[in-house]
C-alpha atoms as a PDB file:
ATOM      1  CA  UNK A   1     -10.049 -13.767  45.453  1.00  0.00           C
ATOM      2  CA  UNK A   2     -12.109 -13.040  42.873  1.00  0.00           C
ATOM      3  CA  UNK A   3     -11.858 -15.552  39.584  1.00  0.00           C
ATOM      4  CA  UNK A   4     -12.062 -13.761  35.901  1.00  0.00           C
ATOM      5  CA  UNK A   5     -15.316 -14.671  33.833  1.00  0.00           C
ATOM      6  CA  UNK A   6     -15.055 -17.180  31.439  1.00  0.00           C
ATOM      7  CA  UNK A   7     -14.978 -14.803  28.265  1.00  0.00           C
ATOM      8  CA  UNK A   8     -12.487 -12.861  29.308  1.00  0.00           C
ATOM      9  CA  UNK A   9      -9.702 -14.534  27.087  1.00  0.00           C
ATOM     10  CA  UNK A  10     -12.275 -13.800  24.045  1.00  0.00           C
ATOM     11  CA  UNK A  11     -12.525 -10.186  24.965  1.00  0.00           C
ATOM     12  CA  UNK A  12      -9.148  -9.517  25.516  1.00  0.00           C
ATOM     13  CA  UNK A  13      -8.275 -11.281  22.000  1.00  0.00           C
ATOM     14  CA  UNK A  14     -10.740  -9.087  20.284  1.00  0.00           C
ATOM     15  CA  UNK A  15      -9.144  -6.044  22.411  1.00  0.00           C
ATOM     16  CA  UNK A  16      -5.530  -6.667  20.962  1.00  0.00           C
ATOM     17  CA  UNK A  17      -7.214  -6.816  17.747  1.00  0.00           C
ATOM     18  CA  UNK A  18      -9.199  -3.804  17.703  1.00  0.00           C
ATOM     19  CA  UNK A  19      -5.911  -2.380  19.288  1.00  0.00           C
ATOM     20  CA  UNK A  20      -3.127  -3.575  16.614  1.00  0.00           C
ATOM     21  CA  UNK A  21      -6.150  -2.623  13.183  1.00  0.00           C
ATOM     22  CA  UNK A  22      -5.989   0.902  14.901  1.00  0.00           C
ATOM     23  CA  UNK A  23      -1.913   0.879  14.795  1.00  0.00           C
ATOM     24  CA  UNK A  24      -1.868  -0.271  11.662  1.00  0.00           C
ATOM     25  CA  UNK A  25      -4.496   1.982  10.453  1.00  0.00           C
ATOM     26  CA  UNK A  26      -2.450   4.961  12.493  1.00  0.00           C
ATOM     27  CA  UNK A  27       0.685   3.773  10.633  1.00  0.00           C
ATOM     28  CA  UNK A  28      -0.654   3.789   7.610  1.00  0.00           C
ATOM     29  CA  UNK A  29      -1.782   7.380   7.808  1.00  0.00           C
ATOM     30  CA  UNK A  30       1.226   8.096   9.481  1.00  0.00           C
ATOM     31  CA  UNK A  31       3.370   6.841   6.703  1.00  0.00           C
ATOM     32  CA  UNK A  32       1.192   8.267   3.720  1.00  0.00           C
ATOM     33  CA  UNK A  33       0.957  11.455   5.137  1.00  0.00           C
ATOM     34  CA  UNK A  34       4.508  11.593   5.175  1.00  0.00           C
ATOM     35  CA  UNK A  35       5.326  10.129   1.669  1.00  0.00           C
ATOM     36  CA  UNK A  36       2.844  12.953   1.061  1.00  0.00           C
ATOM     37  CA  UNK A  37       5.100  15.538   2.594  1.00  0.00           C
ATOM     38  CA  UNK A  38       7.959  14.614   0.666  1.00  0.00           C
ATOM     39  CA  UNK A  39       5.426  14.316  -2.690  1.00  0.00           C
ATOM     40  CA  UNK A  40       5.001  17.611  -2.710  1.00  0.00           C
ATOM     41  CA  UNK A  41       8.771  18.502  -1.675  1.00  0.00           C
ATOM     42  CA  UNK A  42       9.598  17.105  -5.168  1.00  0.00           C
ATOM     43  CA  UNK A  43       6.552  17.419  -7.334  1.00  0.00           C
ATOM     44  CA  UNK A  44       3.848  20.181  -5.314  1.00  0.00           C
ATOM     45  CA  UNK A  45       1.472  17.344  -5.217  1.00  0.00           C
ATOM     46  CA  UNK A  46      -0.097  14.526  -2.898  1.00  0.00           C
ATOM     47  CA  UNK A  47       0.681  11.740  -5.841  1.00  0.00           C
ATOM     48  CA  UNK A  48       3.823  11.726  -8.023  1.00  0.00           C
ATOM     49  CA  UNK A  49       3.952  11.008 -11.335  1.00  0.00           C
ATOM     50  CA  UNK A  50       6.781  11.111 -13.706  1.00  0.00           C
ATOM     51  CA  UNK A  51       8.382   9.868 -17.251  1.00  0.00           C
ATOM     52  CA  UNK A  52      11.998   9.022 -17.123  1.00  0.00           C
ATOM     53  CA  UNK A  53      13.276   8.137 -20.605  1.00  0.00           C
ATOM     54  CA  UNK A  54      16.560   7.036 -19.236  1.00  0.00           C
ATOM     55  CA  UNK A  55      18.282   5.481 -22.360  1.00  0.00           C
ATOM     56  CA  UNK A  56      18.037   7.823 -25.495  1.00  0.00           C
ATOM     57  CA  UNK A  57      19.446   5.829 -28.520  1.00  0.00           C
ATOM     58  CA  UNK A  58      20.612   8.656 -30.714  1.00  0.00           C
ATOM     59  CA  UNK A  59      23.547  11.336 -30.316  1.00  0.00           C
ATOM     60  CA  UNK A  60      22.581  14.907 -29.223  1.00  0.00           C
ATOM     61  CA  UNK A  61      20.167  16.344 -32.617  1.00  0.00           C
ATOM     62  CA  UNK A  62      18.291  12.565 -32.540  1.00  0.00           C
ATOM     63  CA  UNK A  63      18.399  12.894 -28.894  1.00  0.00           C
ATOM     64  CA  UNK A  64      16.994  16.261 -28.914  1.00  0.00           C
ATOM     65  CA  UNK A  65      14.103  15.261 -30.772  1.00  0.00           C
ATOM     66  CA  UNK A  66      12.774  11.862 -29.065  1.00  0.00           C
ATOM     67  CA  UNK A  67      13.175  13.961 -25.872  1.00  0.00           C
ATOM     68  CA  UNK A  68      10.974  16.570 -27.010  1.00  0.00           C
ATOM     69  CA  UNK A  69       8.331  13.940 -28.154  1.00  0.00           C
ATOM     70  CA  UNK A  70       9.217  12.206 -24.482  1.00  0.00           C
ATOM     71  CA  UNK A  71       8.012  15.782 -22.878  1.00  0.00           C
ATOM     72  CA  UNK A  72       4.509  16.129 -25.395  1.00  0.00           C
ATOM     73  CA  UNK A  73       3.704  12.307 -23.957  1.00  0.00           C
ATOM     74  CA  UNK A  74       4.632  13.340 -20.700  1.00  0.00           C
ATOM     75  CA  UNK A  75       2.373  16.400 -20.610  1.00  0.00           C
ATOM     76  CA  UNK A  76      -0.357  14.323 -21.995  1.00  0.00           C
ATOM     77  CA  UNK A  77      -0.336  11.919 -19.609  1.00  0.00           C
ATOM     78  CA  UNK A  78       0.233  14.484 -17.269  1.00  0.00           C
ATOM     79  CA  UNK A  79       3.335  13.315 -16.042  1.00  0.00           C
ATOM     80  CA  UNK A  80       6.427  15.453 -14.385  1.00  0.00           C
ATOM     81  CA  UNK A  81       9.654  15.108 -16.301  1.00  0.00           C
ATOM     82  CA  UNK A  82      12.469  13.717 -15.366  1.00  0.00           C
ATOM     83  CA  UNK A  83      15.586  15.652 -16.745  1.00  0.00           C
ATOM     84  CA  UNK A  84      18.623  12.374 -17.325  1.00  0.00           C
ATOM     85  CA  UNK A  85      22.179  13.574 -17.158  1.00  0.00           C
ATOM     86  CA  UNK A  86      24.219  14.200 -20.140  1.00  0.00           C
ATOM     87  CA  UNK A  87      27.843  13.625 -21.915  1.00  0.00           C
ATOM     88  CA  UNK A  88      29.348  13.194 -24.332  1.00  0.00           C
ATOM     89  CA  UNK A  89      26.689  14.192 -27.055  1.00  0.00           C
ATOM     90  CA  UNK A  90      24.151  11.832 -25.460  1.00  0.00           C
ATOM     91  CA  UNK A  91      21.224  11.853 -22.749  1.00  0.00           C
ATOM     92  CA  UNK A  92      21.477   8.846 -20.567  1.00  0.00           C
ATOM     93  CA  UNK A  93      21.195   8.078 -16.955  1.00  0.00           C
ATOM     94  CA  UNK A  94      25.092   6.775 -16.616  1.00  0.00           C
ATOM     95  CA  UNK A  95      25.987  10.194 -18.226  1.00  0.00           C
ATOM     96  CA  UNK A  96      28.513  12.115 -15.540  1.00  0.00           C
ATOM     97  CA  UNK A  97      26.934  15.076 -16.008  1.00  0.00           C
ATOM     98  CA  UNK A  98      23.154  17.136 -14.843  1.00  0.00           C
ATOM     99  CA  UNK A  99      20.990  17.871 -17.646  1.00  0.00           C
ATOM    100  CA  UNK A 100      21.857  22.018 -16.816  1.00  0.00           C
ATOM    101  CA  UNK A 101      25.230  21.228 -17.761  1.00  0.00           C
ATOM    102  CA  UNK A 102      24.225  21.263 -21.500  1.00  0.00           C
ATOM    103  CA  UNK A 103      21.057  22.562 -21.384  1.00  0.00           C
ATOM    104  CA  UNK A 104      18.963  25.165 -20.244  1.00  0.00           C
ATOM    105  CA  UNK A 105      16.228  24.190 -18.134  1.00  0.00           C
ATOM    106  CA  UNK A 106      14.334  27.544 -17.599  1.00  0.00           C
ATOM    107  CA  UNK A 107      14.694  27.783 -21.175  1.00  0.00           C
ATOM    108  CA  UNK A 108      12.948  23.941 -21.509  1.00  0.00           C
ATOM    109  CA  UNK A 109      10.242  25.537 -18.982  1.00  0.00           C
ATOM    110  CA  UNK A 110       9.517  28.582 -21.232  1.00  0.00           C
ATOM    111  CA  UNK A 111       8.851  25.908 -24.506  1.00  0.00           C
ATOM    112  CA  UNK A 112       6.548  24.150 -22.523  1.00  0.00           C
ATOM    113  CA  UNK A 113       4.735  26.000 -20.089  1.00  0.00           C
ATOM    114  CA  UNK A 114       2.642  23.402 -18.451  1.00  0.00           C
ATOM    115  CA  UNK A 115       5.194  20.700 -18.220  1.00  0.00           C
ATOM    116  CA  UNK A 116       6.509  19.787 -14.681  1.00  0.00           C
ATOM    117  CA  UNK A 117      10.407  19.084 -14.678  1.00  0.00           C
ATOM    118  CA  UNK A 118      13.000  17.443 -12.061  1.00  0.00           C
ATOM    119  CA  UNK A 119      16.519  16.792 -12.566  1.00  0.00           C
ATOM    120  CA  UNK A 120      17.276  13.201 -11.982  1.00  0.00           C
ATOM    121  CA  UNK A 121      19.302  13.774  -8.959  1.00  0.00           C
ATOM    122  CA  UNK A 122      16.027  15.241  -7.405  1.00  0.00           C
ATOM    123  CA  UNK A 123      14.362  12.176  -9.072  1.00  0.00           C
ATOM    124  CA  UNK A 124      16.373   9.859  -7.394  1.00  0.00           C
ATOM    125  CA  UNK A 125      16.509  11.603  -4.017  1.00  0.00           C
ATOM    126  CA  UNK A 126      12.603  11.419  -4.215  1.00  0.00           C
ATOM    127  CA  UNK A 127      12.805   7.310  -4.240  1.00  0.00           C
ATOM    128  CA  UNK A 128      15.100   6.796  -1.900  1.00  0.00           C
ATOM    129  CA  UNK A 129      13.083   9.341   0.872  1.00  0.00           C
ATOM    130  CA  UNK A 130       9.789   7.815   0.036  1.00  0.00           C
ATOM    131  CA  UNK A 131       8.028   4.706   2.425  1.00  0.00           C
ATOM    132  CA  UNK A 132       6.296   3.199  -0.133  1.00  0.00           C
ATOM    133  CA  UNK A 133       7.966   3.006  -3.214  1.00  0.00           C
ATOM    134  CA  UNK A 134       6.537   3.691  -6.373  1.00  0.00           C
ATOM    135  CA  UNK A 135       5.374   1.127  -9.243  1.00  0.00           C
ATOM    136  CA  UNK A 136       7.063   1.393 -12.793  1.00  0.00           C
ATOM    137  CA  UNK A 137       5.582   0.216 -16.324  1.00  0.00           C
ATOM    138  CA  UNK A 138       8.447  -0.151 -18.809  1.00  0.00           C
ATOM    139  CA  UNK A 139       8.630   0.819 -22.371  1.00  0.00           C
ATOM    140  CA  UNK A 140      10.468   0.472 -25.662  1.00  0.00           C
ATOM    141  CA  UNK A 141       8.982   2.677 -28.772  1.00  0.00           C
ATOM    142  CA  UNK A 142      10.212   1.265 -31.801  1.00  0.00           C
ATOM    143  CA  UNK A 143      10.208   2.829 -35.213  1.00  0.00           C
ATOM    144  CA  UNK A 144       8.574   0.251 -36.906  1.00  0.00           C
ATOM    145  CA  UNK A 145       6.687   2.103 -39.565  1.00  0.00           C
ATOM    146  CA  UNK A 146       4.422   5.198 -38.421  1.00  0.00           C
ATOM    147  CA  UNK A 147       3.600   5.640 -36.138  1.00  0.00           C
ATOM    148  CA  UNK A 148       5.936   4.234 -33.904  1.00  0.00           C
ATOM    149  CA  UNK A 149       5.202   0.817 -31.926  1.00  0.00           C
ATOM    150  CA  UNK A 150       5.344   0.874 -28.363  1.00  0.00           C
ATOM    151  CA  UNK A 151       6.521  -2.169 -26.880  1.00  0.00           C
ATOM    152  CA  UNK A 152       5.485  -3.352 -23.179  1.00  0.00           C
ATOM    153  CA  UNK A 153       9.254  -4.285 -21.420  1.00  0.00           C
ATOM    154  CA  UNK A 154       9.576  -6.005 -18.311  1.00  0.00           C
ATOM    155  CA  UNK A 155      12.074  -4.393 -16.125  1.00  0.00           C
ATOM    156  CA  UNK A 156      15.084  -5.897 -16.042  1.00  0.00           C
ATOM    157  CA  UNK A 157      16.045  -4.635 -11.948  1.00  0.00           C
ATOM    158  CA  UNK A 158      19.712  -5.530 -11.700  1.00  0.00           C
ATOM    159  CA  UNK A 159      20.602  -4.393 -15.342  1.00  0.00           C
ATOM    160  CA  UNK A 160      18.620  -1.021 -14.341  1.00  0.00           C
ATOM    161  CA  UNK A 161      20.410  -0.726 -11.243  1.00  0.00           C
ATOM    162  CA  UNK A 162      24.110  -1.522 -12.132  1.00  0.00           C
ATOM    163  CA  UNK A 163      23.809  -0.199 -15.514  1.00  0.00           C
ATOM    164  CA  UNK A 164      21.732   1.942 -16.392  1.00  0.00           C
ATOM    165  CA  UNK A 165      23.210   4.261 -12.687  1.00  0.00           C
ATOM    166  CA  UNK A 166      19.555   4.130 -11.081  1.00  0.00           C
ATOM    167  CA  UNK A 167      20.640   3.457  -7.934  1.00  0.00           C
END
């Protein structure tokens, strides 16, 4: 019989560890190569980035024209956006309906030519497929004098989720 050297309890810890840093770095690969994949399903790239305004104050003309300021940020933050749902007269997330149903998108895409846009369905399809999810930054802009005042908001998750329909 032939007895194990002493350091062999050492060597087989530092074995297991070199073993389970290589599964998690193979997991890790595994699982951003994958959100990846599904990245560029929705937006053509590696990294998603998008602007939801999901709660337009105003009716439809209003509406129109905070959205259309929404896209301008968008495309200079270079952001992809996010198309809400509509009814009655408003853009909001709870609306029943897809952005097409009042609006022409293709149309939207001809106005601005280097903006990226997904409907929200898509949107929200793209969350719930994705490993990691994403991080958000709130915002409120406020007409308080010009220009308008832009407001830092801490997410409020369950009123988002029940109801503002992002879930």
């Amino acid at each position: 019989m032939k007895l194990l050297p002493a350091t062999f309890p050492h060597q087989f810890y530092q074995m297991i560890t070199v073993s389970l840093e290589s599964f998690e770095k193979d997991t890790k690969i595994v699982q951003e190569s994958r959100d990846g994949l599904i990245n560029r399903k929705y937006c053509g790239k590696d990294e998603c980035k998008f602007l939801l305004a999901y709660h337009l104050l105003e009716q439809e003309t209003q509406a129109n024209m905070h959205f259309e300021s929404s896209i301008q940020i968008a495309q200079r933050l270079n952001r992809t956006v996010v198309l809400p749902n509509v009814g009655g007269s408003r853009m909001h997330v709870c609306r029943p309906f897809p952005f097409s149903f009042y609006y022409d998108i293709d149309g939207l895409q001809q106005i601005f030519p280097t903006v990226q846009f997904i409907t929200q369905q898509d949107f929200m399809k793209w969350t719930k497929e994705l490993e990691e999810k994403p991080d958000t930054f709130h915002a409120h802009i406020a007409p308080r004098g010009k220009p308008f005042f832009v407001e830092n908001e801490e997410p409020k998750i369950n009123y988002l989720n029940n109801s503002e329909c992002l879930i």
